[in-house]
N, C-alpha and C. Protein backbone atom coordinates (compact mmCIF):
# COMPACT_ATOMS: atom_id res chain seq x y z
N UNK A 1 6.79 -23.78 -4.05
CA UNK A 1 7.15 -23.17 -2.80
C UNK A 1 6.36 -23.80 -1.67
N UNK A 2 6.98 -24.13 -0.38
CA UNK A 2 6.42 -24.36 0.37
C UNK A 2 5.60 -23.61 1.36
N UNK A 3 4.20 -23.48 2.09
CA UNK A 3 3.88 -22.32 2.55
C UNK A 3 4.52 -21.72 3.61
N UNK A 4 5.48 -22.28 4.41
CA UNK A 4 6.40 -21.81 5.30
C UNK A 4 7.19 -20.48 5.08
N UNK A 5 8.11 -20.97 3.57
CA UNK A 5 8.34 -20.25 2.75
C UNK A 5 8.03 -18.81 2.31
N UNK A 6 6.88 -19.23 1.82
CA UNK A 6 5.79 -17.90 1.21
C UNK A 6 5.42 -17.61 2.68
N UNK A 7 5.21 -18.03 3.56
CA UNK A 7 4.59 -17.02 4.95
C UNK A 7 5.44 -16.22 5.46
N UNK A 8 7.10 -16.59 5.43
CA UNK A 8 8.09 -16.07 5.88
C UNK A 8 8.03 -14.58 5.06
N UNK A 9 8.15 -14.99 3.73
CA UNK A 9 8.54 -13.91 2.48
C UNK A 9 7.65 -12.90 2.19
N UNK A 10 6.36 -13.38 2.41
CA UNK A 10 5.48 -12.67 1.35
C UNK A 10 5.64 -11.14 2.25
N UNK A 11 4.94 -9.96 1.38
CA UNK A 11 4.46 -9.05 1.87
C UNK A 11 3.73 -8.31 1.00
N UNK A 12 2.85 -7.13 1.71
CA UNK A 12 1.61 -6.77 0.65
C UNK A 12 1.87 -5.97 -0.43
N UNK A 13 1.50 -5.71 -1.23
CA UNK A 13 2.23 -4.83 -2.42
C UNK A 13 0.69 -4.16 -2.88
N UNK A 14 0.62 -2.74 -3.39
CA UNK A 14 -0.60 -2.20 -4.47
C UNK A 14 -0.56 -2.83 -5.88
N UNK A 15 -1.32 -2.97 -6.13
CA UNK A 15 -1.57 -2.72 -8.22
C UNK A 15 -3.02 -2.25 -8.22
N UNK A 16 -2.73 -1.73 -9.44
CA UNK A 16 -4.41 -1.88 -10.22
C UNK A 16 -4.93 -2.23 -10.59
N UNK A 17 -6.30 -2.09 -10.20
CA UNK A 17 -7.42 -3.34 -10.61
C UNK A 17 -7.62 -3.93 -12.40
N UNK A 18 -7.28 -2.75 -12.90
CA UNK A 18 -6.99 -3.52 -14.77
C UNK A 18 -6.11 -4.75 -14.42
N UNK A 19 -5.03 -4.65 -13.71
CA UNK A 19 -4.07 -5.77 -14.02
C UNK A 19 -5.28 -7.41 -13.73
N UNK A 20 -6.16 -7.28 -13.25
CA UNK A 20 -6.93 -8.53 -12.83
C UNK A 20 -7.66 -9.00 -14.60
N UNK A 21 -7.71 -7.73 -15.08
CA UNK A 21 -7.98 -8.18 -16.22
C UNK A 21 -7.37 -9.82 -17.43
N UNK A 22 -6.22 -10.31 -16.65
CA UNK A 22 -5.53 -11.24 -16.74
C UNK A 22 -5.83 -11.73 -15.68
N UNK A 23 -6.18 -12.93 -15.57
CA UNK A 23 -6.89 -13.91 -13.96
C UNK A 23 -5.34 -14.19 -13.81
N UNK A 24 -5.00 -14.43 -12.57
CA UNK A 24 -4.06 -15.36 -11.87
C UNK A 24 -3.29 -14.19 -10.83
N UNK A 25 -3.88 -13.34 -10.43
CA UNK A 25 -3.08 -12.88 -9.32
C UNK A 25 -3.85 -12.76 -8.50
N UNK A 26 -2.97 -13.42 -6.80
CA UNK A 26 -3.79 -13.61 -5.49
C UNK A 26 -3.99 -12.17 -5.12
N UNK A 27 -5.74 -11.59 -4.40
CA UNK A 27 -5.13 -10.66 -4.08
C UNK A 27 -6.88 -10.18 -3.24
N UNK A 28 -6.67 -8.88 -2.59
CA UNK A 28 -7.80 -8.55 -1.47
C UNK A 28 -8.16 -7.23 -2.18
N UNK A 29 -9.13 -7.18 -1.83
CA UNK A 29 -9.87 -5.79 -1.95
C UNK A 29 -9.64 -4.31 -1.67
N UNK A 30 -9.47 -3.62 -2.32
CA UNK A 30 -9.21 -2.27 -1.39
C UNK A 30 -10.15 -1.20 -1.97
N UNK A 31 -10.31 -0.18 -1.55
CA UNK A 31 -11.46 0.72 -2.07
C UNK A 31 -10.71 1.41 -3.56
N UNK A 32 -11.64 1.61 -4.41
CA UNK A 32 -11.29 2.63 -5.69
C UNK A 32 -10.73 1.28 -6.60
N UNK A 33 -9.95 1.67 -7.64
CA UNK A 33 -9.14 1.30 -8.39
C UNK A 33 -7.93 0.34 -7.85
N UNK A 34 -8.05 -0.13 -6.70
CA UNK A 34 -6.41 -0.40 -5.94
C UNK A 34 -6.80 -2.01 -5.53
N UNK A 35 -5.70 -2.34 -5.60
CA UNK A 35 -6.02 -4.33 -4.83
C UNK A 35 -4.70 -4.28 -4.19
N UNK A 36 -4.91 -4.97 -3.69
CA UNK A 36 -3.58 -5.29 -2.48
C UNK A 36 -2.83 -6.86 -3.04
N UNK A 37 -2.16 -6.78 -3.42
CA UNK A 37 -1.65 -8.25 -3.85
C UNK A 37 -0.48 -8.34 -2.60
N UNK A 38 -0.26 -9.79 -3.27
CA UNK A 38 0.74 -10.32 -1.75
C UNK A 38 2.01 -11.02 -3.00
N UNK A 39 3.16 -10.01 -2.87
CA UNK A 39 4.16 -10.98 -3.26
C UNK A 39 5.74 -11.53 -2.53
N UNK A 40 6.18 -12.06 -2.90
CA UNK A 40 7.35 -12.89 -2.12
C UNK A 40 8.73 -12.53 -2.66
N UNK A 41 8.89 -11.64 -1.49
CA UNK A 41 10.51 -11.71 -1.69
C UNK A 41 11.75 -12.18 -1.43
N UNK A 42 12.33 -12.20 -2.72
CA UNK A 42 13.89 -12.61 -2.94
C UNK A 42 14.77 -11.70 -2.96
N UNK A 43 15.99 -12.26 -2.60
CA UNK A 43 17.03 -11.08 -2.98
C UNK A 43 17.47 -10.13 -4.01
N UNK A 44 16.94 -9.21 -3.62
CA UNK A 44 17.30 -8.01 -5.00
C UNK A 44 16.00 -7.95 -6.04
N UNK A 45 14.33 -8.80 -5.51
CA UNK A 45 13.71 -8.99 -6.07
C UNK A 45 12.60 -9.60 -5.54
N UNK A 46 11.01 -9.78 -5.91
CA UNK A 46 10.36 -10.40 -5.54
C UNK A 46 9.05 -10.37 -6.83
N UNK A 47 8.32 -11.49 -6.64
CA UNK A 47 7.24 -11.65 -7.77
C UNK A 47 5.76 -12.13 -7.26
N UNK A 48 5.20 -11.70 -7.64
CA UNK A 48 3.66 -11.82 -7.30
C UNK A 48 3.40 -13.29 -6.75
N UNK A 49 2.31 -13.44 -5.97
CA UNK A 49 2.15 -14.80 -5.61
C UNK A 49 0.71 -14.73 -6.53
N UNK A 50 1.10 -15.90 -7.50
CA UNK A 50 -0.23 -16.30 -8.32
C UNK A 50 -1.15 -17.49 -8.07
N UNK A 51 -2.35 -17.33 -8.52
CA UNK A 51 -3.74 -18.53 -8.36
C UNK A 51 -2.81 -20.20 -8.14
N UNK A 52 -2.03 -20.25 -9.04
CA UNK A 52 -1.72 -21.42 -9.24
C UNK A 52 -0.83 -21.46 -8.09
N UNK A 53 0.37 -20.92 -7.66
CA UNK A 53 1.07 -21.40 -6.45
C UNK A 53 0.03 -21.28 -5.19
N UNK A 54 -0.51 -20.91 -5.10
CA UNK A 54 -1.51 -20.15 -3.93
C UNK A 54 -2.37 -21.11 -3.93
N UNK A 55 -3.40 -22.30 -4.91
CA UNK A 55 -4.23 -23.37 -4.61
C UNK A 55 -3.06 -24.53 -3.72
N UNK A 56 -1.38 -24.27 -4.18
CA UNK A 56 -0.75 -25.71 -3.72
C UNK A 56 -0.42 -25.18 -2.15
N UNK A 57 -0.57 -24.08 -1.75
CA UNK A 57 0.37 -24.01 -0.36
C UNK A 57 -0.58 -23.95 1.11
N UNK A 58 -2.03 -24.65 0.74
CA UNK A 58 -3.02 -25.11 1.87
C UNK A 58 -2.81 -23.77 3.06
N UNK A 59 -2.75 -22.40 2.46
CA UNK A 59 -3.13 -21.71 3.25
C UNK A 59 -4.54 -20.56 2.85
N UNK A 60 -4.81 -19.95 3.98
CA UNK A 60 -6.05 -19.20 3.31
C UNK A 60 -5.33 -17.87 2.87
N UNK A 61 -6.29 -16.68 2.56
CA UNK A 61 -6.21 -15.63 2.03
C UNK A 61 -5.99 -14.52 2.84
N UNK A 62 -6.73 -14.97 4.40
CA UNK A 62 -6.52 -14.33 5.34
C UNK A 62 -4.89 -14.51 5.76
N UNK A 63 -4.66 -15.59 6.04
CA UNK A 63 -3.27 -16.36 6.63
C UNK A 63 -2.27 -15.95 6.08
N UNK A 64 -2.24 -15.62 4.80
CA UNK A 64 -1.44 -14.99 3.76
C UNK A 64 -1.48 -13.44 4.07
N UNK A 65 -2.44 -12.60 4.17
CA UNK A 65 -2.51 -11.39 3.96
C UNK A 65 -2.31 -10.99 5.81
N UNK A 66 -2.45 -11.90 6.75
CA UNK A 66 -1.69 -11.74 7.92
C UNK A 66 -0.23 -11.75 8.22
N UNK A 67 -0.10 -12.78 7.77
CA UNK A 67 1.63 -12.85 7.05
C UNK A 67 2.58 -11.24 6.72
N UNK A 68 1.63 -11.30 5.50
CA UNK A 68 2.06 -10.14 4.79
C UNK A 68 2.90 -8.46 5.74
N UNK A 69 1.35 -8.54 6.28
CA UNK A 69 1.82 -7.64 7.39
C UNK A 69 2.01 -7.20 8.38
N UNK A 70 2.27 -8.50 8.97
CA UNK A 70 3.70 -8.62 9.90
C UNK A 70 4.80 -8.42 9.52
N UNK A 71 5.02 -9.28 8.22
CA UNK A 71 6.57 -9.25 7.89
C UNK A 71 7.02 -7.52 7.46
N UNK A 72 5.75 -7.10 7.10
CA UNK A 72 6.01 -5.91 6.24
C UNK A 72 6.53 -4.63 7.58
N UNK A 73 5.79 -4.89 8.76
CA UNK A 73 5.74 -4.21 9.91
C UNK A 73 7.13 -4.58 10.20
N UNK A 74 8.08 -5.55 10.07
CA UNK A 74 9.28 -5.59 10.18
C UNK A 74 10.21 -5.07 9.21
N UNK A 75 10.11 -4.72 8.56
CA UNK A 75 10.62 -4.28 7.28
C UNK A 75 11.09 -2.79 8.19
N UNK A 76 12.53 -2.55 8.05
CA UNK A 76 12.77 -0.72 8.70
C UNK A 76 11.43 0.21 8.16
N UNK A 77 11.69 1.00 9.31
CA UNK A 77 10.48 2.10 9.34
C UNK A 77 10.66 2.94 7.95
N UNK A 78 9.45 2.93 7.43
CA UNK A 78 9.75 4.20 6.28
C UNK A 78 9.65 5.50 7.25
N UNK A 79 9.88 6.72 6.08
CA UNK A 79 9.36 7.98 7.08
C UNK A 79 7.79 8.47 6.81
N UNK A 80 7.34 8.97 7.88
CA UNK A 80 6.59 9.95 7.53
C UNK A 80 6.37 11.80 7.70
N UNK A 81 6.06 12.22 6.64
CA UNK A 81 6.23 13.63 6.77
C UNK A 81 4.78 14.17 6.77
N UNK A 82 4.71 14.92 7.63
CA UNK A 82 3.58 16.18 7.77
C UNK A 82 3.59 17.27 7.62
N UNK A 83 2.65 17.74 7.04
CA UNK A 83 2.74 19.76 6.49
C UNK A 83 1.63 20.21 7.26
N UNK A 84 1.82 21.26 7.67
CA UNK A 84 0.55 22.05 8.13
C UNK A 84 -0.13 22.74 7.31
N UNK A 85 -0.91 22.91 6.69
CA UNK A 85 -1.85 24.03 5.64
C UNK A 85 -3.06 24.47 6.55
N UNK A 86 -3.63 25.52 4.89
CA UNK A 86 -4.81 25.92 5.69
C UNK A 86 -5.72 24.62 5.37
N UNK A 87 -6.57 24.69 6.41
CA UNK A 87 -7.54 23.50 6.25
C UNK A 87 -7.76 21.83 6.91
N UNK A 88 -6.15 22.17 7.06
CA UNK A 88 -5.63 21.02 8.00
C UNK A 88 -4.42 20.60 7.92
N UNK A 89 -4.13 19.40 8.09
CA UNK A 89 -2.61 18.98 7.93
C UNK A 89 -2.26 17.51 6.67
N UNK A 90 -1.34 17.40 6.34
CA UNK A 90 -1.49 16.23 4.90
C UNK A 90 -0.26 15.88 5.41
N UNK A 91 0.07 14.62 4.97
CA UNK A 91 1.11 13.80 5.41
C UNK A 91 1.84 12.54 4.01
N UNK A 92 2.30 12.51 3.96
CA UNK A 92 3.10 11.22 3.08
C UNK A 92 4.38 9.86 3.58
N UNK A 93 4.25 8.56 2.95
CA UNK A 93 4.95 7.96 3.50
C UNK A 93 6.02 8.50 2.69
N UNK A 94 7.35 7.84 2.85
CA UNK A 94 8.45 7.31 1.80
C UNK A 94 9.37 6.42 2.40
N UNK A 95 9.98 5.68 1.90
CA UNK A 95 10.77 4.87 2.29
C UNK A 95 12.22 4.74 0.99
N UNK A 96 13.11 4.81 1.42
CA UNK A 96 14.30 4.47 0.50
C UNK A 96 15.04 3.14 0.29
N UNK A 97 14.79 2.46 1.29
CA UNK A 97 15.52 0.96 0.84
C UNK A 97 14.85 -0.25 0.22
N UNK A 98 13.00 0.46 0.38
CA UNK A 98 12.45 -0.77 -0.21
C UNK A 98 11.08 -0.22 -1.03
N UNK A 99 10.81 -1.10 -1.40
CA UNK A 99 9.38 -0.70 -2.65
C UNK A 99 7.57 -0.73 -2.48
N UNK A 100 7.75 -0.66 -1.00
CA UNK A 100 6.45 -1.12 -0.08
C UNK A 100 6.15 0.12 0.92
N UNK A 101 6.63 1.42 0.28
CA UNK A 101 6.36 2.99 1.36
C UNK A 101 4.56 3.10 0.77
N UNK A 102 4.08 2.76 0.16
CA UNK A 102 2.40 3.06 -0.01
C UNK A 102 2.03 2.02 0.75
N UNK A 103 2.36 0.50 0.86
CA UNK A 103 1.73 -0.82 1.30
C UNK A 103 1.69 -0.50 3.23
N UNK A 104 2.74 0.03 3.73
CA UNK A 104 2.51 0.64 4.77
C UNK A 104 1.63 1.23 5.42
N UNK A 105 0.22 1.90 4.39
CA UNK A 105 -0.44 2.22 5.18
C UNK A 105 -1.42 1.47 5.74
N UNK A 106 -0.85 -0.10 5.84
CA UNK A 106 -2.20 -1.05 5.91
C UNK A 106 -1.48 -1.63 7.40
N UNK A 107 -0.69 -0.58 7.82
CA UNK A 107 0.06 -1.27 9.45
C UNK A 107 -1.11 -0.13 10.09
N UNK A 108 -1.43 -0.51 11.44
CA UNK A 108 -2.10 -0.41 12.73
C UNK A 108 -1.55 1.45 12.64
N UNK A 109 0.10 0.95 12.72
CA UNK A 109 0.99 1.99 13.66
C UNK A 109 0.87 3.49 12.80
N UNK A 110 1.34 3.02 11.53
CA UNK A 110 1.20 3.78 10.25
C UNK A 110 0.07 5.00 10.26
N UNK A 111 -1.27 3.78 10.55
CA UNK A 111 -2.82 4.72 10.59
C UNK A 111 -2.64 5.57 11.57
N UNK A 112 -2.29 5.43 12.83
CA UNK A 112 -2.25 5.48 13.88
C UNK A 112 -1.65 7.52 13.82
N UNK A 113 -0.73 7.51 13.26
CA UNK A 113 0.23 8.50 13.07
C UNK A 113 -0.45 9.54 12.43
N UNK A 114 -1.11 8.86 11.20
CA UNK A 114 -1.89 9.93 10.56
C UNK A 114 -3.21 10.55 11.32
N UNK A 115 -3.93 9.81 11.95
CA UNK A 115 -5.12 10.07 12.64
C UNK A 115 -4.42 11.26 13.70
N UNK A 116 -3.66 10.68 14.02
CA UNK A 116 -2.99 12.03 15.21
C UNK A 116 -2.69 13.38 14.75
N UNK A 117 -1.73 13.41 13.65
CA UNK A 117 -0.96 14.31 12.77
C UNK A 117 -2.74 15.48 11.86
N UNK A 118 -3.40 14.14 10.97
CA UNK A 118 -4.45 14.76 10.34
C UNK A 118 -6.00 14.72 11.04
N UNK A 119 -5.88 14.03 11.81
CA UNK A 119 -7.51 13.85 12.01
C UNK A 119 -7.53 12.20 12.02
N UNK A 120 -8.96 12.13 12.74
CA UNK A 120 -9.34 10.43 13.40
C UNK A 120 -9.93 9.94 11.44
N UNK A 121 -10.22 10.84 10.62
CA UNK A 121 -11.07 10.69 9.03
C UNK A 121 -9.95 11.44 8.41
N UNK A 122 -9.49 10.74 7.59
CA UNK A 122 -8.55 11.16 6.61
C UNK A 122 -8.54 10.81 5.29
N UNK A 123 -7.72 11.08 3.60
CA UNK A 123 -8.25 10.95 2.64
C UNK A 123 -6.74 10.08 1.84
N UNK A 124 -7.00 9.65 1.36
CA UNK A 124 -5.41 8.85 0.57
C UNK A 124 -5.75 8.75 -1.00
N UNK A 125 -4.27 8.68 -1.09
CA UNK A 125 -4.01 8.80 -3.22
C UNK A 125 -2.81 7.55 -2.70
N UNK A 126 -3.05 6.88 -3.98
CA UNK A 126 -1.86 6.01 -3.77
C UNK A 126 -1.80 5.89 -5.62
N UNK A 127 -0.65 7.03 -5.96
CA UNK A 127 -0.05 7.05 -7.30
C UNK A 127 0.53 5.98 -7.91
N UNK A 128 1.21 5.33 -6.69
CA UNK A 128 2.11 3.61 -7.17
C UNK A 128 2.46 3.29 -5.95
N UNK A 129 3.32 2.31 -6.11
CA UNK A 129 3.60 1.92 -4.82
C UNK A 129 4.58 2.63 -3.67
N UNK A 130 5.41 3.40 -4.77
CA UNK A 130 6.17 4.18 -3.62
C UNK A 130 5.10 5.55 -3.06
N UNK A 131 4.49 5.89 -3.09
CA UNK A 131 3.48 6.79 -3.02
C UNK A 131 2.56 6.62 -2.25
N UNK A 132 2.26 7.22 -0.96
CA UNK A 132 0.61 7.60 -0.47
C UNK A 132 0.90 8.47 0.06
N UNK A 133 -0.12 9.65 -0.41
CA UNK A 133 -0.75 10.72 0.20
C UNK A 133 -1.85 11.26 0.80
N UNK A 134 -1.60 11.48 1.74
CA UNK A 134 -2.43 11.84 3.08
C UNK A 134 -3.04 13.01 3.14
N UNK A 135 -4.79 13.38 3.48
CA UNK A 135 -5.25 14.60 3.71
C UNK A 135 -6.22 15.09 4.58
N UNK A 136 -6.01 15.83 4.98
CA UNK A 136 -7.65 15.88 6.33
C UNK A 136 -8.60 16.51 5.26
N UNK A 137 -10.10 15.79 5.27
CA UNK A 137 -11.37 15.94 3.94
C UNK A 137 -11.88 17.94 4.95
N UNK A 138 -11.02 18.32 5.90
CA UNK A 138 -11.03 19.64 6.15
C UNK A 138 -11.03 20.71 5.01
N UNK A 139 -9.54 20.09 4.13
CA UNK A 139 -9.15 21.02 3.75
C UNK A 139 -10.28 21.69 2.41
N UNK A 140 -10.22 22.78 1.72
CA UNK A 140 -11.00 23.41 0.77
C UNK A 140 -11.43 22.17 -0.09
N UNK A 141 -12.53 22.54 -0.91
CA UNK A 141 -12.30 21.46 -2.60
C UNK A 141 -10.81 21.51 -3.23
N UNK A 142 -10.90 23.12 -3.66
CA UNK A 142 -9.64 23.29 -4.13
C UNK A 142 -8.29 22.67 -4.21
N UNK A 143 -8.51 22.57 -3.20
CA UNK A 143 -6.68 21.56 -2.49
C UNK A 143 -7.02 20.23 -2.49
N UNK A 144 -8.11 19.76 -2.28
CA UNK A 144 -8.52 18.41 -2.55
C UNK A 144 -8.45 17.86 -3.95
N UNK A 145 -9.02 18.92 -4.99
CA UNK A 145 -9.07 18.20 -6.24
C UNK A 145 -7.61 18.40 -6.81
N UNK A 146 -6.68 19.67 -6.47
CA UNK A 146 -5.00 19.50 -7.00
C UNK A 146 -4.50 18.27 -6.36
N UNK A 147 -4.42 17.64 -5.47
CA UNK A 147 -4.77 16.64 -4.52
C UNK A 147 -4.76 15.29 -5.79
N UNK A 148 -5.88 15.02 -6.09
CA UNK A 148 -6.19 14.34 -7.13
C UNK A 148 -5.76 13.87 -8.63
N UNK A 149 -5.40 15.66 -8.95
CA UNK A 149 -4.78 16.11 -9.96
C UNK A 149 -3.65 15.77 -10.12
N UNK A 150 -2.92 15.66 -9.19
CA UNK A 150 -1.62 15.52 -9.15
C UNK A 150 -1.17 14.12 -8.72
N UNK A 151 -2.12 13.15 -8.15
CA UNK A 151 -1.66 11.83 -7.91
C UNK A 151 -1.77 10.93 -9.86
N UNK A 152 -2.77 11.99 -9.98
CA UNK A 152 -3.18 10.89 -11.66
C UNK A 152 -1.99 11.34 -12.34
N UNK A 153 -1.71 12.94 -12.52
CA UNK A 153 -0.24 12.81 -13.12
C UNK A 153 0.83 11.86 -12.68
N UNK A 154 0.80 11.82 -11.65
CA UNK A 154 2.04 10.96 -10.85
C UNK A 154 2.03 9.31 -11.74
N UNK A 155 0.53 9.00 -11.48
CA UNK A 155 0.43 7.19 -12.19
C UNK A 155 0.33 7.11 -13.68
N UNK A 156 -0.18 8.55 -14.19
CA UNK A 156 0.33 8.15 -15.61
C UNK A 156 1.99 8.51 -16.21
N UNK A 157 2.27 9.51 -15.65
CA UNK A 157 3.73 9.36 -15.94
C UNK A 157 4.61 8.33 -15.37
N UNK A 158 4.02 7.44 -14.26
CA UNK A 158 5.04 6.21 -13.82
C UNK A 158 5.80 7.08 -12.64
N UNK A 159 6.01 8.11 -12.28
CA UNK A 159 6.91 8.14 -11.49
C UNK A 159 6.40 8.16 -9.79
C-alpha cells in the first residue's frame, strides 16, 4: 500500500492489549487494558495496519494516528445519549452504520459533549468497539462498580 492510500483510509479502532501478545500490530497507548490500533478501510471491510506494512509507507506513528482522526471525524456523526441520575449524569456513544462508535471518543468534539452533559472529569468503559460508556466519578461507588460490572459482562460475552 502506498502511504497516500493508508492516510486516506486508515482510522482508529480499540483492541486489547493481550492481542499484542502476537507482535505485529501498529498501535498507541491508551490507559487500562485498551490500545488504539489504526486500521484501513475497504469496502464492506477493513484490516489492521501491521509492523510490516507500516516500516514500508515512510510515515510516522503520529502522521498515521492524525490521519486516523480526521478521517474518523468525517465518518457521519454517531449519537450520543445522556441520562440524568442521582449523582450525576452518564452518557454513551452508538453509531449504526459503522464499527468505530467507542473510537469516537478520541474526537475533540465527542469529549467536548461529554464534559458539558457530565462534568469537565469524567469516567469511561469501553466493552468493544461498539461501546463507550460515560460517567461523572460524582456518582455513588455503588453505580460506579455496576458500572464496571456490567461493561466486563458486556466483553466477555462479545456483545
Amino acid at each position: 500500500m502506498q502511504k497516500a492510500d493508508v492516510i486516506s483510509r486508515v482510522l482508529p479502532q480499540f483492541f486489547p492489549a493481550h492481542w499484542l501478545d502476537r507482535p505485529g500490530l501498529v498501535f498507541n497507548e491508551f490507559p487500562s487494558r485498551i490500545r488504539i490500533g489504526y486500521v484501513v478501510r475497504s469496502e464492506g471491510n477493513y484490516s489492521y495496519l501491521c509492523d510490516e506494512e507500516f516500516s514500508g509507507l515512510s510515515a510516522t506513528l503520529e502522521e498515521v494516528h492524525a490521519a486516523a482522526v480526521e478521517n474518523l471525524a468525517k465518518l457521519p456523526s454517531a449519537q450520543i445519549s445522556i441520562g440524568k441520575v442521582p449523582g450525576g449524569a452518564e452518557g454513551w456513544i452508538h453509531a449504526t452504520e459503522d464499527n468505530f462508535a467507542a473510537a469516537r471518543i478520541l474526537l475533540p468534539k465527542v469529549q467536548q459533549v461529554f464534559r458539558q452533559e457530565i462534568g469537565e472529569e469524567f469516567l469511561l468503559t469501553l466493552a468493544h468497539r461498539d461501546d463507550c460508556f460515560c460517567w461523572s466519578p460524582q456518582q455513588t461507588q455503588e453505580r460506579q462498580e455496576k458500572h464496571a460490572k456490567n461493561t466486563l459482562a458486556a466483553f466477555l460475552q462479545g456483545t
